[in-house]
N, C-alpha and C. Protein backbone atom coordinates (compact mmCIF):
# COMPACT_ATOMS: atom_id res chain seq x y z
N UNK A 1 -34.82 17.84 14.31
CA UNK A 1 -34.05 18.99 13.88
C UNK A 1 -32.98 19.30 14.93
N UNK A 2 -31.60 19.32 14.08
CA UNK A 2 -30.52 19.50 15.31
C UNK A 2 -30.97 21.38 15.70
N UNK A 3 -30.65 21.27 17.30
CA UNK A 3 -30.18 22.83 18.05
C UNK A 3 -28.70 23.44 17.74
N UNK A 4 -29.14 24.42 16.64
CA UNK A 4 -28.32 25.66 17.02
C UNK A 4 -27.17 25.65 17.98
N UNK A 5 -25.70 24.89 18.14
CA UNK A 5 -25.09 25.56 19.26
C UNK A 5 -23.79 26.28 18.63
N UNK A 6 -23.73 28.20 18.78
CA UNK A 6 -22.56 28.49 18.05
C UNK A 6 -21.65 28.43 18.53
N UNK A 7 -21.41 28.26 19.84
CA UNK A 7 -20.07 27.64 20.13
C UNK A 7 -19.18 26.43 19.74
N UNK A 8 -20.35 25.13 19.39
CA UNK A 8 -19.47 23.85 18.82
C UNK A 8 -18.42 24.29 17.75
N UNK A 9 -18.31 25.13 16.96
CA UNK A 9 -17.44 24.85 15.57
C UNK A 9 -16.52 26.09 16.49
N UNK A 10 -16.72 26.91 16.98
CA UNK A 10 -15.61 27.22 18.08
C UNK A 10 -14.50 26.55 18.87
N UNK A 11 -15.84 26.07 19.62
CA UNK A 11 -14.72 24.83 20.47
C UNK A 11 -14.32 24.00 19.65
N UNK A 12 -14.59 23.65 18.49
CA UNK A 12 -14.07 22.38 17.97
C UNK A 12 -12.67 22.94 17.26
N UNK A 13 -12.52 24.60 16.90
CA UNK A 13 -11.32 24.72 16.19
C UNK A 13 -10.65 25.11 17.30
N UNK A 14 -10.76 25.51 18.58
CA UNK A 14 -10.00 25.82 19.65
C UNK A 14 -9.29 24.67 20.07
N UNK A 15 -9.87 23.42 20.07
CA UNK A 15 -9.71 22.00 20.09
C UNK A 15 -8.65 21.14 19.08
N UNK A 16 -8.59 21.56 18.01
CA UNK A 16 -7.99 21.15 16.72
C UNK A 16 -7.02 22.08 17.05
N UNK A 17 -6.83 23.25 17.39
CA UNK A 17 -5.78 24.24 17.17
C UNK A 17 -4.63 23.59 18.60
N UNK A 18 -5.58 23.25 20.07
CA UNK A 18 -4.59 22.77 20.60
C UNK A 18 -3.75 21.05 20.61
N UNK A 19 -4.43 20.36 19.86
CA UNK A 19 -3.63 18.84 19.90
C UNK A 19 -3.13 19.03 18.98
N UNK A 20 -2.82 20.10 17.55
CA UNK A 20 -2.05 20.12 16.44
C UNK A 20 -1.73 21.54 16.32
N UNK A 21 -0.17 21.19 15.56
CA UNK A 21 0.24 22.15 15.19
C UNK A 21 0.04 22.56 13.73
N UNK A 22 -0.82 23.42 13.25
CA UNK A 22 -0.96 23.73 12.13
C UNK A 22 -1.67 25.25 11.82
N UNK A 23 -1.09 25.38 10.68
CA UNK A 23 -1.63 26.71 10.00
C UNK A 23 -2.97 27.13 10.28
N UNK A 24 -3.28 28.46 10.32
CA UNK A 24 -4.65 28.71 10.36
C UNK A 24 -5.16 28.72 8.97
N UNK A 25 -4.40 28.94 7.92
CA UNK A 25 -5.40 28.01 6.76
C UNK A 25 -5.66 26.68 6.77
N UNK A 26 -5.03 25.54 7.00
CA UNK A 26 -4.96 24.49 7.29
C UNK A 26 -6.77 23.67 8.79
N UNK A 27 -6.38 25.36 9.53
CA UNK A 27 -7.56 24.61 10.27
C UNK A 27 -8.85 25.42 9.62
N UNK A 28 -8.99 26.22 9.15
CA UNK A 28 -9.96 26.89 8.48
C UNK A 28 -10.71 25.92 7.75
N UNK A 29 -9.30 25.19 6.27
CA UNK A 29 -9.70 24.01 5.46
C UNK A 29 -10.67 23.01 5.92
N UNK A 30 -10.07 22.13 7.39
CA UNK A 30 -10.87 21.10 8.44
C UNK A 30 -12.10 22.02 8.48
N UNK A 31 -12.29 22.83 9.35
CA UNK A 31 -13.61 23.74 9.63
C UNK A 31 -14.56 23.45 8.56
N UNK A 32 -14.27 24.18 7.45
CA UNK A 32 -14.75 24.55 6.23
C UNK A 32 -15.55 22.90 5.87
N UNK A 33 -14.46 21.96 5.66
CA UNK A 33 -14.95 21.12 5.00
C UNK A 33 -15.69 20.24 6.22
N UNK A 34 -15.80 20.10 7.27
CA UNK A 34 -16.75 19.37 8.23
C UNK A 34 -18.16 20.36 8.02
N UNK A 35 -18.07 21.52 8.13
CA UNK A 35 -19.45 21.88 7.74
C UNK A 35 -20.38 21.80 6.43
N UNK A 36 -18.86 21.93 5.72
CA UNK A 36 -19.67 21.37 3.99
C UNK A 36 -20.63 19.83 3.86
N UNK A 37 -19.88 18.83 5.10
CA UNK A 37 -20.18 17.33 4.63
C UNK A 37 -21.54 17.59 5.42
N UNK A 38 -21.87 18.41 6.33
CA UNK A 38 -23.12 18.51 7.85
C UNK A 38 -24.07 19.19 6.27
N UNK A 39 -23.49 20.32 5.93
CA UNK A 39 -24.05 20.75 4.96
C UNK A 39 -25.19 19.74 3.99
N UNK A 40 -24.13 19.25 3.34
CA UNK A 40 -25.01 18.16 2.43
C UNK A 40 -25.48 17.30 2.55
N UNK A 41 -25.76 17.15 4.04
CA UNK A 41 -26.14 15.75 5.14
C UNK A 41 -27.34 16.30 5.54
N UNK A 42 -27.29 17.09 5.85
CA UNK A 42 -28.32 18.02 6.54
C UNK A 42 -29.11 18.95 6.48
N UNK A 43 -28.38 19.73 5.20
CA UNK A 43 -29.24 21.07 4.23
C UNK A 43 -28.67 22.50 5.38
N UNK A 44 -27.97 22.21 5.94
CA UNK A 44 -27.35 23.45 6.69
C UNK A 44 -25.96 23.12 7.71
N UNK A 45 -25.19 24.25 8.24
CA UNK A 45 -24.01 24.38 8.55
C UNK A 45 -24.17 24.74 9.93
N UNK A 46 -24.83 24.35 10.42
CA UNK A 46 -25.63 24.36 12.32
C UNK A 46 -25.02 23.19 12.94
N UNK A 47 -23.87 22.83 13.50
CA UNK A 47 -23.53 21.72 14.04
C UNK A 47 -23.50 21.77 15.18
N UNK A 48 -23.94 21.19 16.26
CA UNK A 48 -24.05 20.91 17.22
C UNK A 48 -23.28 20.16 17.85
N UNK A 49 -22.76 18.68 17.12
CA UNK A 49 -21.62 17.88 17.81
C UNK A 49 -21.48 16.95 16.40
N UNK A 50 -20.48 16.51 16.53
CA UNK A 50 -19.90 15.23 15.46
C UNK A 50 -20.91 13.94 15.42
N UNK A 51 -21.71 14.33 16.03
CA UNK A 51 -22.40 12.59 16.17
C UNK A 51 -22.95 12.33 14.60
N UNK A 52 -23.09 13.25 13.69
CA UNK A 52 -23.84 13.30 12.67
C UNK A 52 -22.83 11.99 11.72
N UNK A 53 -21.81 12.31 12.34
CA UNK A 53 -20.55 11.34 11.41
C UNK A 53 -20.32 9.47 11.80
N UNK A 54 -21.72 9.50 12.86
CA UNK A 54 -21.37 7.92 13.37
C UNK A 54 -22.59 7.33 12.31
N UNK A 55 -22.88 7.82 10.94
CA UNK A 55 -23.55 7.19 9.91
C UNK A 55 -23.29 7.41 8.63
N UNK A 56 -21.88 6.02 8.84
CA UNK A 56 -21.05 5.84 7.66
C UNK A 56 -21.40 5.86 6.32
N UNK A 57 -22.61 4.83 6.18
CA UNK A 57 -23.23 4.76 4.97
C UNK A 57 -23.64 6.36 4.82
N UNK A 58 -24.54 7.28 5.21
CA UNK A 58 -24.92 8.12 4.78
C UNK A 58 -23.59 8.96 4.18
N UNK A 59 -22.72 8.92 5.20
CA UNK A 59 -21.59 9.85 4.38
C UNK A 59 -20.61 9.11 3.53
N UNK A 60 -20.61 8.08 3.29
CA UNK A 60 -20.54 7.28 1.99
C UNK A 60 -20.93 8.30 0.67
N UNK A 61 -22.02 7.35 0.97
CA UNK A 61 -23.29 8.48 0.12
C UNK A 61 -23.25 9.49 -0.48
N UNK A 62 -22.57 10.26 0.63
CA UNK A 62 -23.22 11.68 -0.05
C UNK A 62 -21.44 11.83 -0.34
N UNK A 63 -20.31 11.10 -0.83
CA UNK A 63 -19.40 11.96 -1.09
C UNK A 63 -18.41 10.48 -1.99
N UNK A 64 -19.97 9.08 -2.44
CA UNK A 64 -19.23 8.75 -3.51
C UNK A 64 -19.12 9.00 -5.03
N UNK A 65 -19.72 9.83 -5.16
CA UNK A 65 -19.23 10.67 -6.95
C UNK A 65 -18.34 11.32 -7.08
N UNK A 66 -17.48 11.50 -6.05
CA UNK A 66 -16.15 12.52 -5.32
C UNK A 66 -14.86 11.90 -5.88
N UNK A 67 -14.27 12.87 -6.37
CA UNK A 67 -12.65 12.49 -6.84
C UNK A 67 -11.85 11.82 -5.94
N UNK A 68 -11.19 11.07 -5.76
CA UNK A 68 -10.81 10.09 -4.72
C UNK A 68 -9.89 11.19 -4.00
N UNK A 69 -9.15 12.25 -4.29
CA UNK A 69 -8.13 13.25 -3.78
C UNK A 69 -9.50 14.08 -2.92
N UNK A 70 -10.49 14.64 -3.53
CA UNK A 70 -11.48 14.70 -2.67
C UNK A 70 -12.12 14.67 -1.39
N UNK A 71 -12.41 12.87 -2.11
CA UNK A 71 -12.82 12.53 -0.16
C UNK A 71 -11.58 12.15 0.44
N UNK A 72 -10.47 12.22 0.17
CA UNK A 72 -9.37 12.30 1.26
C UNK A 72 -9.17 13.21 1.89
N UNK A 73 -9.44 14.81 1.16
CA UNK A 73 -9.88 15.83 2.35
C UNK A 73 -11.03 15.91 2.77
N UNK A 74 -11.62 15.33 2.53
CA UNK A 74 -13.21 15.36 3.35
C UNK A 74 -12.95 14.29 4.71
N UNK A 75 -12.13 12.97 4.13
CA UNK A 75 -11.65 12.44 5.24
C UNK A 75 -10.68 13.22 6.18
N UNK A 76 -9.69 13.38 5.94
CA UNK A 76 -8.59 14.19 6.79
C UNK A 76 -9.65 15.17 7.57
N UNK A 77 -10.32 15.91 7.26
CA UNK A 77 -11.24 16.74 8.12
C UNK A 77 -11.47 16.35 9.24
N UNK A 78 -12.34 15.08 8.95
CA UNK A 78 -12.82 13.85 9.79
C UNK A 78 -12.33 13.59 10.89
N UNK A 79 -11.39 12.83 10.37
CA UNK A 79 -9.88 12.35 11.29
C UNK A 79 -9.67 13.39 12.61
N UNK A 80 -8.73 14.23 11.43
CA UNK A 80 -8.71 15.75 12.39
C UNK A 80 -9.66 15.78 13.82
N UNK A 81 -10.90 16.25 13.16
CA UNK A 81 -12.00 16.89 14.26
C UNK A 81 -11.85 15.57 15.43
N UNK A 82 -12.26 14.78 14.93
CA UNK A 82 -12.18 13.57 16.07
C UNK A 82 -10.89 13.16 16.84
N UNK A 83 -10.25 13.04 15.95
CA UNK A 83 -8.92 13.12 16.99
C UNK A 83 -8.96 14.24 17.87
N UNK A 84 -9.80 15.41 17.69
CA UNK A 84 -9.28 16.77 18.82
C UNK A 84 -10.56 16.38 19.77
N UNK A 85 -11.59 15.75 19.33
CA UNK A 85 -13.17 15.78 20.57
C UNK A 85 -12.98 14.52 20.99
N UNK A 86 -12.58 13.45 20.05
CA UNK A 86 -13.18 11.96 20.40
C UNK A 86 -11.76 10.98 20.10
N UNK A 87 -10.47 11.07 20.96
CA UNK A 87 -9.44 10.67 20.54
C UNK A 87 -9.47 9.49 20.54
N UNK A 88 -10.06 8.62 21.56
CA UNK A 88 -10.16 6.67 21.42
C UNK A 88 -11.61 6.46 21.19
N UNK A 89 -11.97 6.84 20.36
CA UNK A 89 -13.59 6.39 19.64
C UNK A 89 -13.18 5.56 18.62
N UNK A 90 -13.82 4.74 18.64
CA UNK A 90 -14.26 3.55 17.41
C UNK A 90 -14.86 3.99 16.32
N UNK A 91 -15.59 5.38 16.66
CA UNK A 91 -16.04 6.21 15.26
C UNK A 91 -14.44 6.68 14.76
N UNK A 92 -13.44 6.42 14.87
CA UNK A 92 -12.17 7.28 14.74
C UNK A 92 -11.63 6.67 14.05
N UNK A 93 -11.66 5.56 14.41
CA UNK A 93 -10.36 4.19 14.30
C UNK A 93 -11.51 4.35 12.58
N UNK A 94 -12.38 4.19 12.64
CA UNK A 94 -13.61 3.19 11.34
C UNK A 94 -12.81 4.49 10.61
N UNK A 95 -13.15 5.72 10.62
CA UNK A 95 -12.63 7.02 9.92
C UNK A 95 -11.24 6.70 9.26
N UNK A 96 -10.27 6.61 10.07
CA UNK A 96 -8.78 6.24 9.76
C UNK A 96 -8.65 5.71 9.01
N UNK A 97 -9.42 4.04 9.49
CA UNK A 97 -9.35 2.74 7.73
C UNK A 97 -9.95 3.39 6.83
N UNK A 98 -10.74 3.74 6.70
CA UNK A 98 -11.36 4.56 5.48
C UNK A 98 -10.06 5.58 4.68
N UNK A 99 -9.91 6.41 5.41
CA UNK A 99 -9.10 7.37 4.68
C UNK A 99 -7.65 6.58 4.37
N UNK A 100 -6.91 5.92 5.00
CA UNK A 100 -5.42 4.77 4.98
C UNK A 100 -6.24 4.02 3.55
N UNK A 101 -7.91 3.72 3.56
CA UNK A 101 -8.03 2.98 1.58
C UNK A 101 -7.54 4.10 1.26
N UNK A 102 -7.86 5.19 1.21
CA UNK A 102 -8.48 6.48 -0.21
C UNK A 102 -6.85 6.82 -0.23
N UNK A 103 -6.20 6.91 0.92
CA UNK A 103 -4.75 7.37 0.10
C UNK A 103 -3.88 6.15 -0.33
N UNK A 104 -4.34 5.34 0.21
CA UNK A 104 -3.63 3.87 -0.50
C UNK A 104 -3.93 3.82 -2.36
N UNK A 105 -5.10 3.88 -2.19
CA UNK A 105 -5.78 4.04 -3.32
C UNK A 105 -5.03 5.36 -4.45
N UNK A 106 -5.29 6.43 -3.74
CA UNK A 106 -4.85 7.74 -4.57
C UNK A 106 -3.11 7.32 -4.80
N UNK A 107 -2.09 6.92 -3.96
CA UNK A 107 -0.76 6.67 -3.87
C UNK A 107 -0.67 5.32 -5.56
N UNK A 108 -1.20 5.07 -5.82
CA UNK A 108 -1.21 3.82 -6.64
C UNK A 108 -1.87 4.29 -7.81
N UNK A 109 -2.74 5.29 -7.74
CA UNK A 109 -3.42 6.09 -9.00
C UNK A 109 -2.72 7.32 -9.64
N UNK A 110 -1.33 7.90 -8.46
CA UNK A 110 -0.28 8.66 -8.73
C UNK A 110 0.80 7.73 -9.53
N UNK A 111 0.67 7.00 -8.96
CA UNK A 111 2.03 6.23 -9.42
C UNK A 111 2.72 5.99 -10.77
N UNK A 112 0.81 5.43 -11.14
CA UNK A 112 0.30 4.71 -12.22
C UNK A 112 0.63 5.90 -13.79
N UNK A 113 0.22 7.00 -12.94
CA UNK A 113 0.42 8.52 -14.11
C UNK A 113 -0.95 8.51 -14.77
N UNK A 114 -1.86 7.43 -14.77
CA UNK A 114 -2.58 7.62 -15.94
C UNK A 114 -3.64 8.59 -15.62
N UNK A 115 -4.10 9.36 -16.80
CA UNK A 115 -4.38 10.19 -17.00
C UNK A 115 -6.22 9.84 -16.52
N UNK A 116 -6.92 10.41 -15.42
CA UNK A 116 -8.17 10.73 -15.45
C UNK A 116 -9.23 10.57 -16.26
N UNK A 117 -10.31 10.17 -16.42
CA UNK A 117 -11.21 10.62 -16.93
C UNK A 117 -11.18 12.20 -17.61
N UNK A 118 -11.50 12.72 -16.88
CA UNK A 118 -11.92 14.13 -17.07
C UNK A 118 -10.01 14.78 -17.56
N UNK A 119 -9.15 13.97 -17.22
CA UNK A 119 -7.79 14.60 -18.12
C UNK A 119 -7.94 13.81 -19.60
N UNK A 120 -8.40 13.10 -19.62
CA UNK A 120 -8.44 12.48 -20.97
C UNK A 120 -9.49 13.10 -21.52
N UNK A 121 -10.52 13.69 -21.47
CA UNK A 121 -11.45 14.34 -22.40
C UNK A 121 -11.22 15.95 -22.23
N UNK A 122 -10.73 16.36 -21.59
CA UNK A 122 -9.88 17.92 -21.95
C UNK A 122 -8.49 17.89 -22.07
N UNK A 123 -7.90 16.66 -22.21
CA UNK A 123 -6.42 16.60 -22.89
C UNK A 123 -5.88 17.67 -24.62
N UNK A 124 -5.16 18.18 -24.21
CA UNK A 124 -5.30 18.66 -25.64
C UNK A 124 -3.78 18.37 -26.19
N UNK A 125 -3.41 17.96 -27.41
CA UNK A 125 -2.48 17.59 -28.20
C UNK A 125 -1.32 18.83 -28.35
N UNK A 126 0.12 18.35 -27.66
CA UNK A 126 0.90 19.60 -28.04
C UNK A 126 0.64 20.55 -29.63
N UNK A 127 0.60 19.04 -30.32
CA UNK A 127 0.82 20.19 -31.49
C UNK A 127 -0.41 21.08 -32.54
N UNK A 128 -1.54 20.93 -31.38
CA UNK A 128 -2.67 21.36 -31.44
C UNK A 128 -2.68 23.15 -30.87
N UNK A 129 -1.40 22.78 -30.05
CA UNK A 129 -1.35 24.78 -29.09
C UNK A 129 -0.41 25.29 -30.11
N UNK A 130 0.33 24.63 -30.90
CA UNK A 130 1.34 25.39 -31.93
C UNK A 130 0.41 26.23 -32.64
């Protein structure tokens, strides 16, 4: 059972806030969604340190039924946090290729226009709103 430390998600946005320049919604978003993934990894929002993220498969796992736009913010989170604690980690670089597929991926699924799953079964016919 991880220890309780409430300072980590402190320091970690004090951390994120100084190697980037960005909105405080923007770092809220990162925040938010690194505790969501600890969340569903773990059954709670108690983080202690990032190490939870050096087991790829598990967070595979728990975030492949995920809309590919999705885990690209679940990735970007990722990225983020580590770039501000763990800037030349090999857990970083593995993070990066991962997220460089999912927007490669999403960039080519924009492109394409075609319509979703889930847009194709709540699609509704213009001349159905007349």
């Amino acid at each position: 059972m991880e220890i309780h430390n409430p300072n980590f998600i402190t320091e970690l946005r004090e951390k994120i806030n100084e190697t980037r320049n960005i909105k405080p919604s923007s770092l809220d978003s990162y925040i938010f969604n690194i505790e969501k993934l600890h969340e569903k990894i773990h059954g709670n929002k108690n983080i202690e340190s990032l190490s939870f993220l050096n087991d790829y498969e598990n967070i595979m796992k728990h975030l492949e039924d995920l809309k590919i736009s999705t885990k690209k913010t679940y990735f970007a989170a990722i990225v983020v946090a580590l770039m501000a604690l763990h800037p030349k980690s090999l857990m970083l670089d593995n993070y990066r290729t991962i997220m460089s597929d999912f927007i490669a991926e999403y960039v080519v699924k924009q492109k394409t226009q075609m319509k979703s799953d889930a847009q194709v079964e709540n699609w509704v016919d213009w001349n159905d709103l007349k």
